[in-house]
N, C-alpha and C. Protein backbone atom coordinates (compact mmCIF):
# COMPACT_ATOMS: atom_id res chain seq x y z
N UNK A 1 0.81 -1.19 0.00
CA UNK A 1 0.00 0.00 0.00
C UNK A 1 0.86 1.27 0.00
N UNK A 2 1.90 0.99 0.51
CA UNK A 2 2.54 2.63 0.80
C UNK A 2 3.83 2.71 -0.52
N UNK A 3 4.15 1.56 -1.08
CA UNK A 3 5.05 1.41 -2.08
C UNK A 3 4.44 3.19 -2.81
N UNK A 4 5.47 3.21 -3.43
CA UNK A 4 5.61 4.84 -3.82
C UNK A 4 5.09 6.00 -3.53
N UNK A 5 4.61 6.13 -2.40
CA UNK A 5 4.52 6.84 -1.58
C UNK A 5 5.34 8.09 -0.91
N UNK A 6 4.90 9.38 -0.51
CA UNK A 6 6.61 9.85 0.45
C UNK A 6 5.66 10.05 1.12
N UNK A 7 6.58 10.53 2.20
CA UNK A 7 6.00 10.55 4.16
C UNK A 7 5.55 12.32 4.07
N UNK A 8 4.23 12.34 4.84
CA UNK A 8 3.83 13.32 5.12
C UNK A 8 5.20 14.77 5.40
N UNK A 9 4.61 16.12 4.76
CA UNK A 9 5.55 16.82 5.04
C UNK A 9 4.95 17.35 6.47
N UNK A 10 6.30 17.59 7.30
CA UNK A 10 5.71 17.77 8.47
C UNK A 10 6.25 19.49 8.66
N UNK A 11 4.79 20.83 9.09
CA UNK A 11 4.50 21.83 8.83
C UNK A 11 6.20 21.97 9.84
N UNK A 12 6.49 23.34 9.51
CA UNK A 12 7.62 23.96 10.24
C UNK A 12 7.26 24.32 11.28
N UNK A 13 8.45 24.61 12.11
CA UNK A 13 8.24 24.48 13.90
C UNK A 13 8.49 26.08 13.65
N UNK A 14 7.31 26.35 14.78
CA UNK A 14 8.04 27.97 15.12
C UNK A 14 8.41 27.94 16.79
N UNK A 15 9.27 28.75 17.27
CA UNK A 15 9.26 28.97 19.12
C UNK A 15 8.29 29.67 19.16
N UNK A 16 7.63 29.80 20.05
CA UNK A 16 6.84 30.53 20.37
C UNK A 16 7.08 30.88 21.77
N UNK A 17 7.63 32.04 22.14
CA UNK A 17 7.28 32.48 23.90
C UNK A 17 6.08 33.12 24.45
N UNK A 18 5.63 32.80 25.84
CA UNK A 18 4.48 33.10 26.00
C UNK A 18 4.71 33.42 27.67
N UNK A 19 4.73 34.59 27.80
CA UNK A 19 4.57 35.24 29.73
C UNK A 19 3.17 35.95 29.99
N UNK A 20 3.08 35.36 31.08
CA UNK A 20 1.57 35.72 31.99
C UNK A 20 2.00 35.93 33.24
N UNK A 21 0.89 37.61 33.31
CA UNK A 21 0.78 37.83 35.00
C UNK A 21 -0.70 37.91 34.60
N UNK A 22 -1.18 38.94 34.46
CA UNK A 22 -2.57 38.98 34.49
C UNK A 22 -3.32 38.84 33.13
N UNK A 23 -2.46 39.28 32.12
CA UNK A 23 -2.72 39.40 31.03
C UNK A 23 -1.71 38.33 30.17
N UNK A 24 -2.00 37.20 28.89
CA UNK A 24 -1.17 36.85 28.13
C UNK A 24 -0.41 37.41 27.54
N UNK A 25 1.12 37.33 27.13
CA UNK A 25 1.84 37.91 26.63
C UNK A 25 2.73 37.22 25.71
N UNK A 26 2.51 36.89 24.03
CA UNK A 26 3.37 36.44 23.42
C UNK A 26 4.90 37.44 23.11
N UNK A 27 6.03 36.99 23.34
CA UNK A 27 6.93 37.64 23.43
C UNK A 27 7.18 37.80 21.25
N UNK A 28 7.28 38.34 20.79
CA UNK A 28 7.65 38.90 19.29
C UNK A 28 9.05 40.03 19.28
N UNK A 29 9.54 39.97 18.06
CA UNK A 29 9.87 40.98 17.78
C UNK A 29 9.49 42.22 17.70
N UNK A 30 8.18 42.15 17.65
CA UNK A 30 7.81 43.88 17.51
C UNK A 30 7.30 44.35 18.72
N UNK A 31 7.37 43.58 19.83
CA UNK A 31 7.22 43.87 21.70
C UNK A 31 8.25 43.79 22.06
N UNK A 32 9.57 43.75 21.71
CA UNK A 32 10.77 43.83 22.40
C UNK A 32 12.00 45.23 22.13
N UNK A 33 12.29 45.23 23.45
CA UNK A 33 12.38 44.35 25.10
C UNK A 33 11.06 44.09 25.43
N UNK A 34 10.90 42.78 25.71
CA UNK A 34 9.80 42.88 26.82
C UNK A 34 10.57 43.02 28.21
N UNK A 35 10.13 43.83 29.37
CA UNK A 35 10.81 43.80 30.52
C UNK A 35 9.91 43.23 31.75
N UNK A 36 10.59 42.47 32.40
CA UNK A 36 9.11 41.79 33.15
C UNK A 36 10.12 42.17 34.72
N UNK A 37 9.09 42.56 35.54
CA UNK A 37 9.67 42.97 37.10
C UNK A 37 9.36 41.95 37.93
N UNK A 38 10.69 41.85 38.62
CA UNK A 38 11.28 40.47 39.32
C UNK A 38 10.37 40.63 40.48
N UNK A 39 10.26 41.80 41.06
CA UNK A 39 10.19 42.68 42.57
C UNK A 39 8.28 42.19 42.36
N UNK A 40 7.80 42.35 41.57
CA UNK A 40 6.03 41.25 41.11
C UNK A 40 6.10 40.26 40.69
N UNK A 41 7.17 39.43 41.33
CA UNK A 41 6.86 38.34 41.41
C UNK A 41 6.79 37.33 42.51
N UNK A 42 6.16 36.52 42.68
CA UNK A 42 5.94 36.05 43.75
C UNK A 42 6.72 34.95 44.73
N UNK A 43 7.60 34.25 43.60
CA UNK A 43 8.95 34.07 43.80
C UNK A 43 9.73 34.64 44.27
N UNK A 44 10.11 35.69 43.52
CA UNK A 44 11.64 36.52 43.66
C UNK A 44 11.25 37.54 44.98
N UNK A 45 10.29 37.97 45.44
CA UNK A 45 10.07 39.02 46.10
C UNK A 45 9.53 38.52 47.23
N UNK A 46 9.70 38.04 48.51
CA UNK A 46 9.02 37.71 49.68
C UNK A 46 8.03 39.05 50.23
N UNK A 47 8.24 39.94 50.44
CA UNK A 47 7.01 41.39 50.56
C UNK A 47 5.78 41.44 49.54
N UNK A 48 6.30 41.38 48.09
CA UNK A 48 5.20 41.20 46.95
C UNK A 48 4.30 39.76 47.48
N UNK A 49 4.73 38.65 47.66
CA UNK A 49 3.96 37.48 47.63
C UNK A 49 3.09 37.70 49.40
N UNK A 50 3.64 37.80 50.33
CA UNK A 50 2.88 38.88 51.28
C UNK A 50 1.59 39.59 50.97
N UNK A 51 1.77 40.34 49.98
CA UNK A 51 0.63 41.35 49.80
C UNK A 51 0.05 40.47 49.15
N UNK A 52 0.05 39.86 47.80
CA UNK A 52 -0.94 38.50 47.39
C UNK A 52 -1.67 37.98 47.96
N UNK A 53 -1.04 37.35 48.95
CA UNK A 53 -1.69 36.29 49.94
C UNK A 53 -2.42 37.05 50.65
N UNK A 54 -2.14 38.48 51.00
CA UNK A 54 -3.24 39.47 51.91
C UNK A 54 -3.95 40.04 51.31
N UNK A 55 -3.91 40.12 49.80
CA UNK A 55 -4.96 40.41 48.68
C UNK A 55 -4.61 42.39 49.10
N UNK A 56 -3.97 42.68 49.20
CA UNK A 56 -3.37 43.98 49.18
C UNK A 56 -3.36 44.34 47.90
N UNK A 57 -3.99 44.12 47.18
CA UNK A 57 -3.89 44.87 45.79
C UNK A 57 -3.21 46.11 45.35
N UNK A 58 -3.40 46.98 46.13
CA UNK A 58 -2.84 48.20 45.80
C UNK A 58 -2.04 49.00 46.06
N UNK A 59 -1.55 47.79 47.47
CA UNK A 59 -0.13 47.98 47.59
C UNK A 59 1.53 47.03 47.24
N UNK A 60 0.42 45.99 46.74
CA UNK A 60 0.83 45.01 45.35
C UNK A 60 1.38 46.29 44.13
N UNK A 61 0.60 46.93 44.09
CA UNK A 61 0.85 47.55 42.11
C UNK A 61 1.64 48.65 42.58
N UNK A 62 1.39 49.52 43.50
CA UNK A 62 2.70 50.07 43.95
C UNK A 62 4.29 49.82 43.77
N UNK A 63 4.39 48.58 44.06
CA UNK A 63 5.90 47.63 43.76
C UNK A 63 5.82 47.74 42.20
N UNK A 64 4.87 47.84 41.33
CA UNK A 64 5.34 47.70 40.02
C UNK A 64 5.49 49.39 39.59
N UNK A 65 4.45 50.08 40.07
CA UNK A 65 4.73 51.64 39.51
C UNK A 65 5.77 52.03 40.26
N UNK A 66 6.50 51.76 41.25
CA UNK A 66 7.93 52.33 41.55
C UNK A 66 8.41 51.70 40.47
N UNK A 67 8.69 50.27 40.05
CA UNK A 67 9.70 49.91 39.10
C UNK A 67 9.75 50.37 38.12
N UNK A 68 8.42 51.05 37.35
CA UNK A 68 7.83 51.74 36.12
C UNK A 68 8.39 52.83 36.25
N UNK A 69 8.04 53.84 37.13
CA UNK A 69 8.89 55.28 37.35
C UNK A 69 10.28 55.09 37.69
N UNK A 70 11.02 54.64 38.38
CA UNK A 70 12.38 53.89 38.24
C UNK A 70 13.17 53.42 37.12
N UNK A 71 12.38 53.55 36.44
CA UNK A 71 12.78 52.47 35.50
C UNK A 71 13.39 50.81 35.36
N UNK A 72 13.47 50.55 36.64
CA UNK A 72 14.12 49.01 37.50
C UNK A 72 13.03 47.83 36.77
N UNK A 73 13.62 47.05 36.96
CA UNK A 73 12.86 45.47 37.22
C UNK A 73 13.25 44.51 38.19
């Protein structure tokens, strides 16, 4: 049955990067730098993951608008 046959072409691979906080974020060329802040994350930051867990919201986003006006991550 398969005598002269060829093997399926198989479609090309792309990378694809993909970061989430609140919103999806495919990483592209035409969004870069993307800069992502360490200090919101819940990992890297023991005070940020604090306010999470205390649902402090708004002194959660604080830590990111200093980094924003700072310019830091």
């Amino acid at each position: 049955m398969i005598r002269g046959k060829r093997p399926r072409a198989l479609p090309g691979r792309t990378h694809r990067a993909y970061y989430s906080g609140i919103e999806l974020v495919e990483a592209e060329d035409t969004n870069r730098p993307l800069l992502v802040g360490e200090r919101t994350n819940v990992i890297g930051s023991r005070l940020f993951k604090n306010l999470v867990a205390a649902e402090k919201w708004e002194e959660a986003t604080d830590i990111a608008r200093r980094q924003v006006r700072t310019g830091r991550t």
